[in-house]
PDB file of N, CA and C in Angstrom:
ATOM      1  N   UNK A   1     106.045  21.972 -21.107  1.00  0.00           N
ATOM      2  CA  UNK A   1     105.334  22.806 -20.175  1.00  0.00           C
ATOM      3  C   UNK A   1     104.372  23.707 -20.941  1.00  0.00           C
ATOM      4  N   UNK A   2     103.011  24.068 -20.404  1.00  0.00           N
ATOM      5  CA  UNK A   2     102.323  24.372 -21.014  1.00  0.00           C
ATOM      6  C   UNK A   2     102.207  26.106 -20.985  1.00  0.00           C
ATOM      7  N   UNK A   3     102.379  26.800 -22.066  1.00  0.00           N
ATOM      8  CA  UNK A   3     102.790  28.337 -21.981  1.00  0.00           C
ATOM      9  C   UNK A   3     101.330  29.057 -22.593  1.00  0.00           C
ATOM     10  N   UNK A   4     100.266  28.589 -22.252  1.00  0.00           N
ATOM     11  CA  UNK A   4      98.679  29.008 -23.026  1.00  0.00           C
ATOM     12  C   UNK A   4      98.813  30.151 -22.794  1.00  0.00           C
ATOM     13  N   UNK A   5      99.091  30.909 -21.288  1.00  0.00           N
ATOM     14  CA  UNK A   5      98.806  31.503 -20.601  1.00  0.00           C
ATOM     15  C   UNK A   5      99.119  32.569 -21.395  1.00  0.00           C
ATOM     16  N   UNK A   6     100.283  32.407 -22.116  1.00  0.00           N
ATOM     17  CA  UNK A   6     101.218  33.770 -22.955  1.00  0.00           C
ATOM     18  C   UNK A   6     100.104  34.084 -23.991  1.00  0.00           C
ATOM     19  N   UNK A   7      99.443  33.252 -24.085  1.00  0.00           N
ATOM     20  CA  UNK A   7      98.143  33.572 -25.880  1.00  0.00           C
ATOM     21  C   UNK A   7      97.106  34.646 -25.007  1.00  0.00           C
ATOM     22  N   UNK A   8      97.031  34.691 -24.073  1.00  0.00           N
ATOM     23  CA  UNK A   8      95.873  35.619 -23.354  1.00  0.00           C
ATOM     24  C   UNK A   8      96.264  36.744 -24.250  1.00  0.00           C
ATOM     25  N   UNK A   9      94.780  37.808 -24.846  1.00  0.00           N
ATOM     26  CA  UNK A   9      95.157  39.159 -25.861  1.00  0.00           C
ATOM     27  C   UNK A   9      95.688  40.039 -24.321  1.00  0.00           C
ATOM     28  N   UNK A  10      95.332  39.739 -23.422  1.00  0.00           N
ATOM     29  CA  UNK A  10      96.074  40.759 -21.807  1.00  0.00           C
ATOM     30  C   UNK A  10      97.042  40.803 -22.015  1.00  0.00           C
ATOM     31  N   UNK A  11      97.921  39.740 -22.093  1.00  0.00           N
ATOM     32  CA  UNK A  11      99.438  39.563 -21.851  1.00  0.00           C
ATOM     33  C   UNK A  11     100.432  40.118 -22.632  1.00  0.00           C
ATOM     34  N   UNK A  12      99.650  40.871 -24.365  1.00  0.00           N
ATOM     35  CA  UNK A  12      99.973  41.963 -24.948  1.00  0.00           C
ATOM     36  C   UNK A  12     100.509  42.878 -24.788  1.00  0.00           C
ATOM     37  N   UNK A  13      99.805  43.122 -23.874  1.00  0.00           N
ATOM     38  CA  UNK A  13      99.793  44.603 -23.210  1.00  0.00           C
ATOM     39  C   UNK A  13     100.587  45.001 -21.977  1.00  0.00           C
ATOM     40  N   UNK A  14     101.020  44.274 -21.399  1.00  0.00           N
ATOM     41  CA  UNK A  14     101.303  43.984 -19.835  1.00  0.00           C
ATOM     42  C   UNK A  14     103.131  44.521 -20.448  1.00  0.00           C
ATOM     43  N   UNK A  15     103.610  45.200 -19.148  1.00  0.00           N
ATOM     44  CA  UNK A  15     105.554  45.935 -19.285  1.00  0.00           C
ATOM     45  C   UNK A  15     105.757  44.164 -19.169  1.00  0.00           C
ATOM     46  N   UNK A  16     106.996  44.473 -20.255  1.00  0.00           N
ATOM     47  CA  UNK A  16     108.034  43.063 -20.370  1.00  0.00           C
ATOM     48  C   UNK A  16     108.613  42.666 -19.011  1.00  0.00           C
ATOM     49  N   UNK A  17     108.733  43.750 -18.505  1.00  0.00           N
ATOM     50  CA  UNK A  17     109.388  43.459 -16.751  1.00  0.00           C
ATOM     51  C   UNK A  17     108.444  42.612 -15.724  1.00  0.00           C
ATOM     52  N   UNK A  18     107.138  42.849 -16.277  1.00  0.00           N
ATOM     53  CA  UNK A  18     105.957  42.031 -15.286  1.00  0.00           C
ATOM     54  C   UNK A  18     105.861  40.921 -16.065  1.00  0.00           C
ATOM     55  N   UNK A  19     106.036  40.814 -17.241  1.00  0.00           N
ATOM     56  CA  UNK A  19     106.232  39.635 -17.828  1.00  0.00           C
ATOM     57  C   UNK A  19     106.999  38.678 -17.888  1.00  0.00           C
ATOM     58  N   UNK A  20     108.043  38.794 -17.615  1.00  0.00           N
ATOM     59  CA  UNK A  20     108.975  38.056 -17.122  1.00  0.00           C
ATOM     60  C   UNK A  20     109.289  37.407 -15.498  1.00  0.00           C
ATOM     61  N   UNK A  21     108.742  38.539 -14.339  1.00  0.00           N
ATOM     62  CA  UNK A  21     108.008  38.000 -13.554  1.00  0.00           C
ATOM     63  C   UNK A  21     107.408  36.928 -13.577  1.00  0.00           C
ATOM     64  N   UNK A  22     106.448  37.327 -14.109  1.00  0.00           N
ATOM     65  CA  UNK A  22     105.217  36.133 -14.242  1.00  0.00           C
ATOM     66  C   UNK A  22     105.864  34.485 -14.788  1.00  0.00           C
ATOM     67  N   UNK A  23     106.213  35.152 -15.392  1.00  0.00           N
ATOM     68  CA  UNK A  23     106.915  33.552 -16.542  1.00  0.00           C
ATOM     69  C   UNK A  23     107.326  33.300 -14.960  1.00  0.00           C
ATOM     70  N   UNK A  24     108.516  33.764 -14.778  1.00  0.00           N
ATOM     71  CA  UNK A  24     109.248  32.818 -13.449  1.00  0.00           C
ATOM     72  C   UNK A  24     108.452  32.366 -12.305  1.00  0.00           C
ATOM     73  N   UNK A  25     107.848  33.109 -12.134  1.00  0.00           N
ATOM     74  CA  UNK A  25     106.887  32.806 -10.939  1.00  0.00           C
ATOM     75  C   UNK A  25     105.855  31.383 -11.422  1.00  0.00           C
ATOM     76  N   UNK A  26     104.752  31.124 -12.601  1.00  0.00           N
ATOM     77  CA  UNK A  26     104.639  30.206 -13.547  1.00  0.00           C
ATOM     78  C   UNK A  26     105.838  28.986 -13.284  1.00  0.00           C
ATOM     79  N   UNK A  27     106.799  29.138 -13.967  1.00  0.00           N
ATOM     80  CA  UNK A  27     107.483  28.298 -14.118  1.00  0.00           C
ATOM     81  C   UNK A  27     107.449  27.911 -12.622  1.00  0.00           C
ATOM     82  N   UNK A  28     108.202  28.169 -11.653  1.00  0.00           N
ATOM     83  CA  UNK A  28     108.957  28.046 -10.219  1.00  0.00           C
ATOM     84  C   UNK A  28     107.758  27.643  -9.471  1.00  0.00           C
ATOM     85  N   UNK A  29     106.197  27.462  -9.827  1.00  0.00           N
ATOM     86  CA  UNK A  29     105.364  27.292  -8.823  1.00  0.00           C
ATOM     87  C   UNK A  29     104.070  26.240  -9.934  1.00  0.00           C
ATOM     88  N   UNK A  30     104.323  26.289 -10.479  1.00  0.00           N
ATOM     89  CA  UNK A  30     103.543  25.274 -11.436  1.00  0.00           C
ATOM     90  C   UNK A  30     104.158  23.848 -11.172  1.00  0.00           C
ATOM     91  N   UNK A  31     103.073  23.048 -10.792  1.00  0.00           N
ATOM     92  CA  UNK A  31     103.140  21.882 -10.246  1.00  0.00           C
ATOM     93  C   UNK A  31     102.784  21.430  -8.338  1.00  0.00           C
ATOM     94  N   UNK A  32     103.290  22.767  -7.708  1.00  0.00           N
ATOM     95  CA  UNK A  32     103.492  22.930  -6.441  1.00  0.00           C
ATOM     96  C   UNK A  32     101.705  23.054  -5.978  1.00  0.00           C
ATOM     97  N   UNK A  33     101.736  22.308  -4.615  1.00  0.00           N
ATOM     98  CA  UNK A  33     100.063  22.527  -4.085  1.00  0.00           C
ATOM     99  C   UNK A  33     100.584  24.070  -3.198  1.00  0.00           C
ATOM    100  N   UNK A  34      99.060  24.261  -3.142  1.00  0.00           N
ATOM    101  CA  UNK A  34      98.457  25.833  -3.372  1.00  0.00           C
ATOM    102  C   UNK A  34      99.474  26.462  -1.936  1.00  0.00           C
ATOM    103  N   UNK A  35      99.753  25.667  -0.939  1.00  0.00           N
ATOM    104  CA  UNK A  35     100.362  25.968   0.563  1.00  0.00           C
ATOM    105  C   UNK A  35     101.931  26.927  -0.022  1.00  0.00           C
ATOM    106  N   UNK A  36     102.718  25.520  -1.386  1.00  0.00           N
ATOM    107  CA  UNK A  36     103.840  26.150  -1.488  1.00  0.00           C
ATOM    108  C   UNK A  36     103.844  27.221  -2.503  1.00  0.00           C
ATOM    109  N   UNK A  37     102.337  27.347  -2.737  1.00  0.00           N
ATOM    110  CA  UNK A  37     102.377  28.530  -4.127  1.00  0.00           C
ATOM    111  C   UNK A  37     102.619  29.532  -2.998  1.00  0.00           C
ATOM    112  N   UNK A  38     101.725  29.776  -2.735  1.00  0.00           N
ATOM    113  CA  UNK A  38     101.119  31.335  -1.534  1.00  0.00           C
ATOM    114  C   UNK A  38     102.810  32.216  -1.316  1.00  0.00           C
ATOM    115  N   UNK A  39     103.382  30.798  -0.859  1.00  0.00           N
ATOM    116  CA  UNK A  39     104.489  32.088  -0.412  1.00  0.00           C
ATOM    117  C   UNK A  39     105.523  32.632  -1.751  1.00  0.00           C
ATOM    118  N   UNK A  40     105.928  31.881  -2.792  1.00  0.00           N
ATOM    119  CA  UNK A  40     106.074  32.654  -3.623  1.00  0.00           C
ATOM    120  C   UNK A  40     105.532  33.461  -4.422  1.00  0.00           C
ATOM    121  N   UNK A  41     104.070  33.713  -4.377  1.00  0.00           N
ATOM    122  CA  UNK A  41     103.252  34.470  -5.059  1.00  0.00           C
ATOM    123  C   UNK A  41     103.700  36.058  -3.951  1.00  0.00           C
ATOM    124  N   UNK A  42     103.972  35.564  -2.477  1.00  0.00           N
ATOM    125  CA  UNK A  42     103.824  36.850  -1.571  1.00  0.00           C
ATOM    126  C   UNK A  42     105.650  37.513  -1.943  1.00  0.00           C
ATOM    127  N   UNK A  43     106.359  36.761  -2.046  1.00  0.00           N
ATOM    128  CA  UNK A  43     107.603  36.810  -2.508  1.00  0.00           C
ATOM    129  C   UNK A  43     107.857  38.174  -4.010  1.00  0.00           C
ATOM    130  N   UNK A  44     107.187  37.669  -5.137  1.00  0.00           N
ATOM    131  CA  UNK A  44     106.914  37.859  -6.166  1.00  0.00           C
ATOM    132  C   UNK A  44     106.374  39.439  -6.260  1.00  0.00           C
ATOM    133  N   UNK A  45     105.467  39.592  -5.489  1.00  0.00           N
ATOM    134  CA  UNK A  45     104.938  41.017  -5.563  1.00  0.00           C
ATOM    135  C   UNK A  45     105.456  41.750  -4.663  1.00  0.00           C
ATOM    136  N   UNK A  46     106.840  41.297  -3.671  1.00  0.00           N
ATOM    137  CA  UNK A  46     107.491  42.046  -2.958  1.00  0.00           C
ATOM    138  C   UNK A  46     108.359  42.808  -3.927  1.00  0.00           C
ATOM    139  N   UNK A  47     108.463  41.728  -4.745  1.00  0.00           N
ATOM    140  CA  UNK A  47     110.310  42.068  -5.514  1.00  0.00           C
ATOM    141  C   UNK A  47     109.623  43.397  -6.654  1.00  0.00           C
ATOM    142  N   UNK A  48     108.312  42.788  -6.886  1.00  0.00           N
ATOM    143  CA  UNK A  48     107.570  44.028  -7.907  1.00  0.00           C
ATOM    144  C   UNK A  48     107.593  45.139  -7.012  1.00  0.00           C
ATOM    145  N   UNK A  49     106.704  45.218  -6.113  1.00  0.00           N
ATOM    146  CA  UNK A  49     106.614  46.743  -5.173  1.00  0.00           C
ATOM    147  C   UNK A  49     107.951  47.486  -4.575  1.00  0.00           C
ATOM    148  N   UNK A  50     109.340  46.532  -4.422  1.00  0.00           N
ATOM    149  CA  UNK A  50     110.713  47.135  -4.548  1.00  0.00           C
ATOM    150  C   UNK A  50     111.190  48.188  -5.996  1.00  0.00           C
ATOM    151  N   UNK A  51     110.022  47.724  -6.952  1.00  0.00           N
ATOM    152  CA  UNK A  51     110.710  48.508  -8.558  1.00  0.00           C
ATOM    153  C   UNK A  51     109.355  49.221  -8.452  1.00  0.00           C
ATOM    154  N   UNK A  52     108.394  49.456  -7.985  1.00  0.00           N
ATOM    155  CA  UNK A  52     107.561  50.650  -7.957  1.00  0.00           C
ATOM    156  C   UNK A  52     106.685  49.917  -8.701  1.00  0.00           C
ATOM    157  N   UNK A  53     106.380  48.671  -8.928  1.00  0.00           N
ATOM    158  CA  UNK A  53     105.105  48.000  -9.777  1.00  0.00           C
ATOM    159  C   UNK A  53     104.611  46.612  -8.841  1.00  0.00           C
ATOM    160  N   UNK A  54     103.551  46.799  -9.280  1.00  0.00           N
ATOM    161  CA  UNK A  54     102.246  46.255  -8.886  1.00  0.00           C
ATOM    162  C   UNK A  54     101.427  44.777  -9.733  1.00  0.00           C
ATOM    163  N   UNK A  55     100.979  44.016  -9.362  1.00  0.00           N
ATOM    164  CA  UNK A  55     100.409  43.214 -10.270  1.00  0.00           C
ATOM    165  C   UNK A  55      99.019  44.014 -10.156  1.00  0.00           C
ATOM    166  N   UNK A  56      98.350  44.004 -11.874  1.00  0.00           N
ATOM    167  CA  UNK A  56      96.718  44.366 -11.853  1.00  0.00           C
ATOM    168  C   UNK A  56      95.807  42.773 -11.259  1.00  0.00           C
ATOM    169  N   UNK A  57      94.833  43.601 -11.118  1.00  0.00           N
ATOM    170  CA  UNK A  57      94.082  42.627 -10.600  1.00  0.00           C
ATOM    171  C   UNK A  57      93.857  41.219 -11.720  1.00  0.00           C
ATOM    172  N   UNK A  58      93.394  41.557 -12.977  1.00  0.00           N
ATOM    173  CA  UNK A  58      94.191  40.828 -14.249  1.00  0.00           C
ATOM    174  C   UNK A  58      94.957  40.123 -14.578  1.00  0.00           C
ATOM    175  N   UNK A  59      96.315  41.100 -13.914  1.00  0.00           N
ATOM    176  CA  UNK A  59      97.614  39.687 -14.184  1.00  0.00           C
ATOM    177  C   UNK A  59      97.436  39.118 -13.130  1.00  0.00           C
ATOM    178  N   UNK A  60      97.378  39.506 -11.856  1.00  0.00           N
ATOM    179  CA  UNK A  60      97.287  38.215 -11.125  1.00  0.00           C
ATOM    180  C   UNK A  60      95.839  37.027 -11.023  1.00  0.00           C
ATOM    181  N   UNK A  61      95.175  37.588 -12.117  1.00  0.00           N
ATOM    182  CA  UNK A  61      93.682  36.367 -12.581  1.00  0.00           C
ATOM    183  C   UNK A  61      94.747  35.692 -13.636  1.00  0.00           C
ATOM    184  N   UNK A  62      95.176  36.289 -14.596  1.00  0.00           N
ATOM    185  CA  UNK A  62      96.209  35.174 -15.591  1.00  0.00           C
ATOM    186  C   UNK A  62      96.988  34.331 -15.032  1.00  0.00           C
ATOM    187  N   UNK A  63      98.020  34.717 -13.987  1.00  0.00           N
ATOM    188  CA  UNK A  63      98.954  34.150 -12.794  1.00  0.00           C
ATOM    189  C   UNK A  63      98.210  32.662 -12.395  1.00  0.00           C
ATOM    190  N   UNK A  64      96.823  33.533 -11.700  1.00  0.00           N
ATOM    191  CA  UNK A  64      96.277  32.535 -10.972  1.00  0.00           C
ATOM    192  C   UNK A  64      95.842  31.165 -11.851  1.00  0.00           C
ATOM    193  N   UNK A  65      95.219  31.399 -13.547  1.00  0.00           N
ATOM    194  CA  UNK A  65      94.798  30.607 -14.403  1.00  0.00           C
ATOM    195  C   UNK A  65      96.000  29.878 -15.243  1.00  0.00           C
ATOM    196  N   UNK A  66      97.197  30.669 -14.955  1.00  0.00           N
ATOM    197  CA  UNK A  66      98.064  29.004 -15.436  1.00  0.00           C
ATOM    198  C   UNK A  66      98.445  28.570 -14.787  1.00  0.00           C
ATOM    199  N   UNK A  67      98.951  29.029 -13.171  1.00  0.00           N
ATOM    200  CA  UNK A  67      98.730  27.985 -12.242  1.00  0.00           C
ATOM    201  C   UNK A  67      98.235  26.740 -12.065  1.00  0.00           C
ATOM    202  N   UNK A  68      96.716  27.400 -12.312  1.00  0.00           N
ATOM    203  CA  UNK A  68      95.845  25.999 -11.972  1.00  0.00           C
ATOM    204  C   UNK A  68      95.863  24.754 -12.956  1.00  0.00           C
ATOM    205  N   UNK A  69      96.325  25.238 -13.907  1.00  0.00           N
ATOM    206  CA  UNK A  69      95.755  24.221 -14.855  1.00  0.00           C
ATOM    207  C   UNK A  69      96.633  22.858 -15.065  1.00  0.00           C
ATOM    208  N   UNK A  70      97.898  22.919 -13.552  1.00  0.00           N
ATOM    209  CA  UNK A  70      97.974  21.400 -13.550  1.00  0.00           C
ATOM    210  C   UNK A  70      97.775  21.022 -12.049  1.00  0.00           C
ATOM    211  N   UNK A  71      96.259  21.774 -11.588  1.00  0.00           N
ATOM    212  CA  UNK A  71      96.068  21.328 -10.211  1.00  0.00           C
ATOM    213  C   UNK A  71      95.171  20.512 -10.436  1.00  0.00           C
ATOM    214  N   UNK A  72      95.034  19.581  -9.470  1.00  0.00           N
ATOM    215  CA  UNK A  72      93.918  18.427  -9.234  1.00  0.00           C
ATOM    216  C   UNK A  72      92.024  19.533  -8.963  1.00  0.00           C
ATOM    217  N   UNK A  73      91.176  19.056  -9.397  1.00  0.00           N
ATOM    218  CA  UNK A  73      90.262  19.868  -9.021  1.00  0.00           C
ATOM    219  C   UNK A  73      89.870  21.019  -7.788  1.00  0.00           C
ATOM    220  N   UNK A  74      90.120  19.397  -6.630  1.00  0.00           N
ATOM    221  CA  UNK A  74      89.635  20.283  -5.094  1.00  0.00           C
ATOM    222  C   UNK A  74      91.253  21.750  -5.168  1.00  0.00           C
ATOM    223  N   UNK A  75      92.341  21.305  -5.882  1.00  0.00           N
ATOM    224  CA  UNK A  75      93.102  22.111  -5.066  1.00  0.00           C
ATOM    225  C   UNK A  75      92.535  23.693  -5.894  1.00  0.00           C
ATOM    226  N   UNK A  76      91.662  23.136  -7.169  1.00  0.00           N
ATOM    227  CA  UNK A  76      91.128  24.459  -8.245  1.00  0.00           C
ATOM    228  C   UNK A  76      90.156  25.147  -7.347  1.00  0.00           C
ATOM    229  N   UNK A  77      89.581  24.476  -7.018  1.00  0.00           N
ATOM    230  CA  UNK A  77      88.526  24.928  -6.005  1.00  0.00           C
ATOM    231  C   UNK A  77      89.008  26.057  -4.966  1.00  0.00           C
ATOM    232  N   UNK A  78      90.226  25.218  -4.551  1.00  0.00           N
ATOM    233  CA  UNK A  78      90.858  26.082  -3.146  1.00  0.00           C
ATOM    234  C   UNK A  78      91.595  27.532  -3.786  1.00  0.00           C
ATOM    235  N   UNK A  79      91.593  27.271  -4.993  1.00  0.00           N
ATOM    236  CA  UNK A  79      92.738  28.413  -5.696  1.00  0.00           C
ATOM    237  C   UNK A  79      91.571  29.504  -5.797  1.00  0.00           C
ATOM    238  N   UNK A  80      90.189  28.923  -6.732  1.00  0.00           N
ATOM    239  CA  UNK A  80      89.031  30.253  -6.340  1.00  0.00           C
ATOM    240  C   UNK A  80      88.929  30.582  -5.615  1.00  0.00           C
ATOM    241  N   UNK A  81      88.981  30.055  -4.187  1.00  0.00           N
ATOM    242  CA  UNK A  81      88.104  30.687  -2.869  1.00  0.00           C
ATOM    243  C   UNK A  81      89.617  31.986  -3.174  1.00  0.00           C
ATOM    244  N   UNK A  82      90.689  31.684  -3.199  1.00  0.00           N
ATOM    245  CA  UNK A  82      91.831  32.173  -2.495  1.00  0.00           C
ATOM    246  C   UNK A  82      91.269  33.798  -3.786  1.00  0.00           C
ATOM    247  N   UNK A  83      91.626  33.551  -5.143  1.00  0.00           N
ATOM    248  CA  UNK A  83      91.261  34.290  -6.177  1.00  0.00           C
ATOM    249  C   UNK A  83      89.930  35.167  -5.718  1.00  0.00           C
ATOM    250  N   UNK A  84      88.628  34.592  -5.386  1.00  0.00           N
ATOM    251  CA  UNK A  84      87.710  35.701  -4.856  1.00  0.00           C
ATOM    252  C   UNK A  84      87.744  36.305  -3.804  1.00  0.00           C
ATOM    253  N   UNK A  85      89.040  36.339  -2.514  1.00  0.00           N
ATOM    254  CA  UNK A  85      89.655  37.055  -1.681  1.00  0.00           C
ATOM    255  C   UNK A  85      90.039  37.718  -2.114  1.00  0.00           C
ATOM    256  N   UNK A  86      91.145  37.381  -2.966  1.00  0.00           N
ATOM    257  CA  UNK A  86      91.876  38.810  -3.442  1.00  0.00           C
ATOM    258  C   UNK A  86      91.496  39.533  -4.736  1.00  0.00           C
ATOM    259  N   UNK A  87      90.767  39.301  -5.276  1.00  0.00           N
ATOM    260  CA  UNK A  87      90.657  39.841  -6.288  1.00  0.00           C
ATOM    261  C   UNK A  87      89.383  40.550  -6.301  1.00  0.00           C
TER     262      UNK A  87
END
């Protein structure tokens, strides 16, 4: 499985607690088309905003970029539109 995402100089910086997040969320939704991402991504930042943290707009652009990178194009496509909504 491909862990690039961890080489980002961002991911430095980021609390170990959002980091570990992320990994799971990564792991648990990598592979999945974009329908079954959505709801664990909405899942994910519940369990963060229960401990008083937030994804930056940042980690969830990193989130969103190792995601994609074992989606088929159109679904990359669909992941930007979704990425320049929220971000």
């Amino acid at each position: 499985m491909n862990e690039q995402w961890k080489m980002n100089r961002a991911v430095q910086s980021i609390d170990p607690k959002k980091i570990e997040i992320m990994e799971l969320l990564v792991n648990q939704c990598r592979g999945k088309n974009l329908e079954d991402i959505l709801p664990d991504l909405m899942a994910a930042s519940s369990r963060l905003a229960e401990q008083g943290i937030a994804f930056t707009n940042e980690e969830t652009g990193i989130i969103i970029d190792a995601l994609s990178e074992t989606m088929t194009g159109q679904e990359k496509q669909r992941l930007e539109m979704l990425r320049n909504m929220i971000l």
